[in-house]
N, C-alpha and C. Protein backbone atom coordinates (compact mmCIF):
# COMPACT_ATOMS: atom_id res chain seq x y z
N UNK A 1 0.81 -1.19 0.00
CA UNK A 1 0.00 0.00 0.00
C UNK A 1 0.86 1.26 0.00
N UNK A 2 2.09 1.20 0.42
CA UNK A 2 2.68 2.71 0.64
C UNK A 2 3.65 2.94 -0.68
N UNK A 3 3.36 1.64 -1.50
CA UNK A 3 5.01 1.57 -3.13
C UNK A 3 3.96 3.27 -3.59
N UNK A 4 2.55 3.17 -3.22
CA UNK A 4 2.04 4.31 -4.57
C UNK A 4 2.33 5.35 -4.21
N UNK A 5 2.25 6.00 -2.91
CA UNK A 5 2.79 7.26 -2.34
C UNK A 5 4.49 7.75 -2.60
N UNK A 6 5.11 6.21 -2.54
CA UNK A 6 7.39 6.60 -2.90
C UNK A 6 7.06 6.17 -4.30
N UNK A 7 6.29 6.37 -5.37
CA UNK A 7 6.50 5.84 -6.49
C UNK A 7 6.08 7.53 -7.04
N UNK A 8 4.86 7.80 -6.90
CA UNK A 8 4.60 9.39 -6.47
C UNK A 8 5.08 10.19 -6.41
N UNK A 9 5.83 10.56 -5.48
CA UNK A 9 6.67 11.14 -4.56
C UNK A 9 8.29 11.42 -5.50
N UNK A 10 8.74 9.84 -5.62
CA UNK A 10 9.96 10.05 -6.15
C UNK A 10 9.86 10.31 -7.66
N UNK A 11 8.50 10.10 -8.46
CA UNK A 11 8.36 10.84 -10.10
C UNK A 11 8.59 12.46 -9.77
N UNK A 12 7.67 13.07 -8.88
CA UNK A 12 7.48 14.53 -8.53
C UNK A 12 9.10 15.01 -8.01
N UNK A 13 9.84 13.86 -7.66
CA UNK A 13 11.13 14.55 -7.11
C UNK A 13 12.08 14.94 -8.51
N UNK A 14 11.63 13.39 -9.51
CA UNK A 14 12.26 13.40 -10.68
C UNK A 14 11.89 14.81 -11.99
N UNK A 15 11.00 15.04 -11.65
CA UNK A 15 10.21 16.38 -12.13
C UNK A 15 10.82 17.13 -12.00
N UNK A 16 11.34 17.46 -10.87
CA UNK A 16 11.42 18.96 -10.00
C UNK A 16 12.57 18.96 -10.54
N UNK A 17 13.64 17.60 -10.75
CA UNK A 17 15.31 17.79 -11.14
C UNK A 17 15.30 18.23 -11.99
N UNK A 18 14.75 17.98 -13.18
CA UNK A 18 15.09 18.27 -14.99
C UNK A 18 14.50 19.52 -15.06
N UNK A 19 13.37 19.87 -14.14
CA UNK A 19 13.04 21.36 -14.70
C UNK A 19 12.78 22.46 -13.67
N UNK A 20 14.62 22.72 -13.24
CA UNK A 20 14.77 23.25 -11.95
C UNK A 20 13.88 24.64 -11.99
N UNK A 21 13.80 25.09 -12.96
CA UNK A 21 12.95 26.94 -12.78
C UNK A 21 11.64 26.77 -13.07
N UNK A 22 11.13 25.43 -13.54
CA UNK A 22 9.66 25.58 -13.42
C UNK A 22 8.82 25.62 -12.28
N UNK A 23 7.62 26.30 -12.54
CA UNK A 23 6.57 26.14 -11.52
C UNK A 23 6.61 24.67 -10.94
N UNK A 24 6.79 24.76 -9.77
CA UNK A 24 6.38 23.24 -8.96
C UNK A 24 5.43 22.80 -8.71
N UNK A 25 3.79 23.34 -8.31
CA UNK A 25 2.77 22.71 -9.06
C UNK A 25 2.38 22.37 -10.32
N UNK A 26 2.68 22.45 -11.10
CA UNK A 26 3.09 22.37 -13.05
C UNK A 26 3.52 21.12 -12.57
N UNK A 27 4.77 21.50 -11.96
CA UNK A 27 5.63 19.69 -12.99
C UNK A 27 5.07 18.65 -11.40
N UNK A 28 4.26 18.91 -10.32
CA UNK A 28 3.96 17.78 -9.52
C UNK A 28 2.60 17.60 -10.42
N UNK A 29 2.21 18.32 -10.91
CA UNK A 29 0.93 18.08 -11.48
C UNK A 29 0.86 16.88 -12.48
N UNK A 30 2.47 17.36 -13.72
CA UNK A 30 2.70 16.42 -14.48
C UNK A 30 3.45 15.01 -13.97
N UNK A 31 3.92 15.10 -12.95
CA UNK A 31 4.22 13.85 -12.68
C UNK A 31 2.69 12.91 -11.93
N UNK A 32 2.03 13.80 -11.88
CA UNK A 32 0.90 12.81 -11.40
C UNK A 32 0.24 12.12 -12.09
N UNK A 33 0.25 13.00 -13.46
CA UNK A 33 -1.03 12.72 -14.53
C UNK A 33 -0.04 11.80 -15.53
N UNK A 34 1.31 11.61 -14.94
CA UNK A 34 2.38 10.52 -16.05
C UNK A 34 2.44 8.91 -15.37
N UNK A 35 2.39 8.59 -13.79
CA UNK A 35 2.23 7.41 -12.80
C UNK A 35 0.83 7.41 -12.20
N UNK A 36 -0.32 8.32 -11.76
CA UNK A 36 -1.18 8.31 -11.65
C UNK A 36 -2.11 7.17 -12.00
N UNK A 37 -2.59 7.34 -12.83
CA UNK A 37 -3.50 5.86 -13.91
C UNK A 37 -2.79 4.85 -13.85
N UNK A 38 -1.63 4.28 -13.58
CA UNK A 38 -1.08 3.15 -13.59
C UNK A 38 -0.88 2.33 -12.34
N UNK A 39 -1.02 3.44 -11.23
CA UNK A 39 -0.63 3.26 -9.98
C UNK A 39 -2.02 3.10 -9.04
N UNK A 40 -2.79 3.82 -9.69
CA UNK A 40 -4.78 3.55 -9.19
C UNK A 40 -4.66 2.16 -9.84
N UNK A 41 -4.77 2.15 -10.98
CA UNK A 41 -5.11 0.52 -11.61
C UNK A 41 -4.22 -0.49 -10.88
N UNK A 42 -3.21 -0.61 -10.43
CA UNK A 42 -2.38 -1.75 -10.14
C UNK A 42 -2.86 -2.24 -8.50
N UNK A 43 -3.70 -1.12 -8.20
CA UNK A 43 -3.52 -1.23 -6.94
C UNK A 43 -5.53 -1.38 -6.47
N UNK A 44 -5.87 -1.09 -7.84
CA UNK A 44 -7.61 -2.17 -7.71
C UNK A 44 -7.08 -3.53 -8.11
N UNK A 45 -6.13 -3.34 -8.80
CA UNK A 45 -6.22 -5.17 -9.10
C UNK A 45 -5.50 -5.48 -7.93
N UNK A 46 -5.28 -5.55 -6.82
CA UNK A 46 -4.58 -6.17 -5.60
C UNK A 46 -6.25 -5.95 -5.18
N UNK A 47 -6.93 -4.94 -5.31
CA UNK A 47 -7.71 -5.47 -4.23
C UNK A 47 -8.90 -6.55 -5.36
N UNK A 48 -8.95 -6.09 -6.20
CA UNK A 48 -9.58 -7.14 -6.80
C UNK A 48 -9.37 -8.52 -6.54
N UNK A 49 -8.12 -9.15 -6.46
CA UNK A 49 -7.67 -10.24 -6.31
C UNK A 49 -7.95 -10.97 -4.77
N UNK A 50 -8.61 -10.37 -4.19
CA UNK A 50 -9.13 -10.86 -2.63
C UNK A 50 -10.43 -11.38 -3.24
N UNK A 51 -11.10 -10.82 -4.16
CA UNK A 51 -12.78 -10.89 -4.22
C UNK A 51 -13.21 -12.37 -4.06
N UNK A 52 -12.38 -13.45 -4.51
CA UNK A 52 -12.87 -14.83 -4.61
C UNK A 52 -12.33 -15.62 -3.28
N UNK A 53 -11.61 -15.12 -2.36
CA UNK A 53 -11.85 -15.68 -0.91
C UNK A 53 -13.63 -15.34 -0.55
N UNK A 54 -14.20 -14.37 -1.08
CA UNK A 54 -15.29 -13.98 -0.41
C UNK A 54 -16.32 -14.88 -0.86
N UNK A 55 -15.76 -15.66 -1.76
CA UNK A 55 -17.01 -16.96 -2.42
C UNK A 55 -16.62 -18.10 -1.43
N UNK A 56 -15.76 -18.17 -0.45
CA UNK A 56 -15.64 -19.19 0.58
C UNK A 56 -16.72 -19.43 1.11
N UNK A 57 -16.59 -20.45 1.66
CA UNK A 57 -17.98 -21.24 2.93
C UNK A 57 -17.67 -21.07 3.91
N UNK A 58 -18.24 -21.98 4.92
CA UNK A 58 -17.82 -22.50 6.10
C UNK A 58 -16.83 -22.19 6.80
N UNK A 59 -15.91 -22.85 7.55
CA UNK A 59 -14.73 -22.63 8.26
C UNK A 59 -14.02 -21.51 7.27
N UNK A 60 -13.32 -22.32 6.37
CA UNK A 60 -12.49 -21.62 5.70
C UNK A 60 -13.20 -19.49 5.26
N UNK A 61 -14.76 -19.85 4.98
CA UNK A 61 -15.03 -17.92 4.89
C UNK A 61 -14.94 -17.69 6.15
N UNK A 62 -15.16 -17.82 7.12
CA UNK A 62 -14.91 -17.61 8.18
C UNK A 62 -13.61 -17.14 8.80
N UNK A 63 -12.63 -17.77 8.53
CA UNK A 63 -11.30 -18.02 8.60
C UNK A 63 -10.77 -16.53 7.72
N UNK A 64 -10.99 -17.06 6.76
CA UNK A 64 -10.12 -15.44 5.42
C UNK A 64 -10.92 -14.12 5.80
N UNK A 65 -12.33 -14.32 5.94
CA UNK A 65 -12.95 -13.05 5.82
C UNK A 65 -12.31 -11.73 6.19
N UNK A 66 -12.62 -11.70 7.59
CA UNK A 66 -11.38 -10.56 7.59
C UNK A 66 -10.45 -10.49 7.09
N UNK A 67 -9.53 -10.92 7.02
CA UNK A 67 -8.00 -10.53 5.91
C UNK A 67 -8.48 -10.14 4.81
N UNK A 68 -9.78 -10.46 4.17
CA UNK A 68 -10.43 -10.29 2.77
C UNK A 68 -10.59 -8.78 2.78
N UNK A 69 -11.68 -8.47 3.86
CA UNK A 69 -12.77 -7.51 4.11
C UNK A 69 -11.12 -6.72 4.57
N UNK A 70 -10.58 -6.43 5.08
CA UNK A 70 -9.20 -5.53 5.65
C UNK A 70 -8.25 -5.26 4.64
N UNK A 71 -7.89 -5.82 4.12
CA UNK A 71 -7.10 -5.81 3.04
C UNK A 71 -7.97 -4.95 1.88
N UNK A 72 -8.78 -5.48 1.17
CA UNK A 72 -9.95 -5.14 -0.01
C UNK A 72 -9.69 -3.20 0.54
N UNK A 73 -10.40 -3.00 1.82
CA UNK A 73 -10.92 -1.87 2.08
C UNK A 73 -9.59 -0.69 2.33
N UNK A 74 -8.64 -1.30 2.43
CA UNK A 74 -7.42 -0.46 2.85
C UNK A 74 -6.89 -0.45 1.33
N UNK A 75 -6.99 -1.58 0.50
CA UNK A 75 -6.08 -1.09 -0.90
C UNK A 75 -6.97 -0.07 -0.74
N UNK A 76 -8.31 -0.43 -1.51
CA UNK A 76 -8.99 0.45 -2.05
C UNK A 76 -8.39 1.97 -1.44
N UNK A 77 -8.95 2.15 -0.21
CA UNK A 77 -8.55 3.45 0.34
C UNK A 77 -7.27 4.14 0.00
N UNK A 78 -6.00 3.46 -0.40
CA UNK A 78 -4.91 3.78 -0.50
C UNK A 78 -5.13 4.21 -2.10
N UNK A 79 -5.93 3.25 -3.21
CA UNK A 79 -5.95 3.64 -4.06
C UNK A 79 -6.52 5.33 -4.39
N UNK A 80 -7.45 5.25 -3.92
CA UNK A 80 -8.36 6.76 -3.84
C UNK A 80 -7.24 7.62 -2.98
N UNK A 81 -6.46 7.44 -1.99
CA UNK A 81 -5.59 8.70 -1.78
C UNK A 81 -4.60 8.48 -2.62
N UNK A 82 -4.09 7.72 -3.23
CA UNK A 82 -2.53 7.84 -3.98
C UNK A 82 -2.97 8.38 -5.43
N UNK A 83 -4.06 9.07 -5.67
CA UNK A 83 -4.16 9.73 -6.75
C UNK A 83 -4.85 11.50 -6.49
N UNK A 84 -5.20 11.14 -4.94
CA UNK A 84 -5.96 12.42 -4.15
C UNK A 84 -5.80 13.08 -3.79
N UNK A 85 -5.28 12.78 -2.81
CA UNK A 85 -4.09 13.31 -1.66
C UNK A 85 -2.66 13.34 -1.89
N UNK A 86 -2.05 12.44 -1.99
CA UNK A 86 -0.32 12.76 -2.52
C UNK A 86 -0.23 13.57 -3.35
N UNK A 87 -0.90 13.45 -4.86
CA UNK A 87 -0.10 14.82 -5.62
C UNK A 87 -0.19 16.33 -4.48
């Protein structure tokens, strides 16, 4: 959950090097809108990939659920700030 925030972070740092006199909202802007979309998507498909513990039964749904339901709800969340909040 935290690769999308130093993946972020270190594009906007890479920004700021090559175009030392530009506006710095400009180039964090453009580093968002260049890792942005790739970094939301990679990180629904992690939570996507929980969805079929939730077709479990018995012991075993019982057993995963939470890790399912915790996991699912925290990518997600991380996804919606690592395109929200960090830039």
């Amino acid at each position: 959950m935290m690769d999308a925030p130093v993946v972020m972070i270190e594009n906007m740092h890479k920004h700021l090097e090559r175009e030392s006199g530009a506006d710095p909202w400009a180039a964090a802007m453009a580093a968002a809108e260049e890792v942005g979309p790739a970094l939301f998507f990679s990180l629904i498909i992690i939570a996507v990939s929980f969805l079929p513990v939730f077709a479990l039964g018995g012991e075993e749904g019982k057993l995963f659920a939470p890790l399912a339901f915790t996991k699912t709800f925290s990518v997600a969340a991380a996804a919606m700030l690592s395109v929200t909040l960090v830039p």
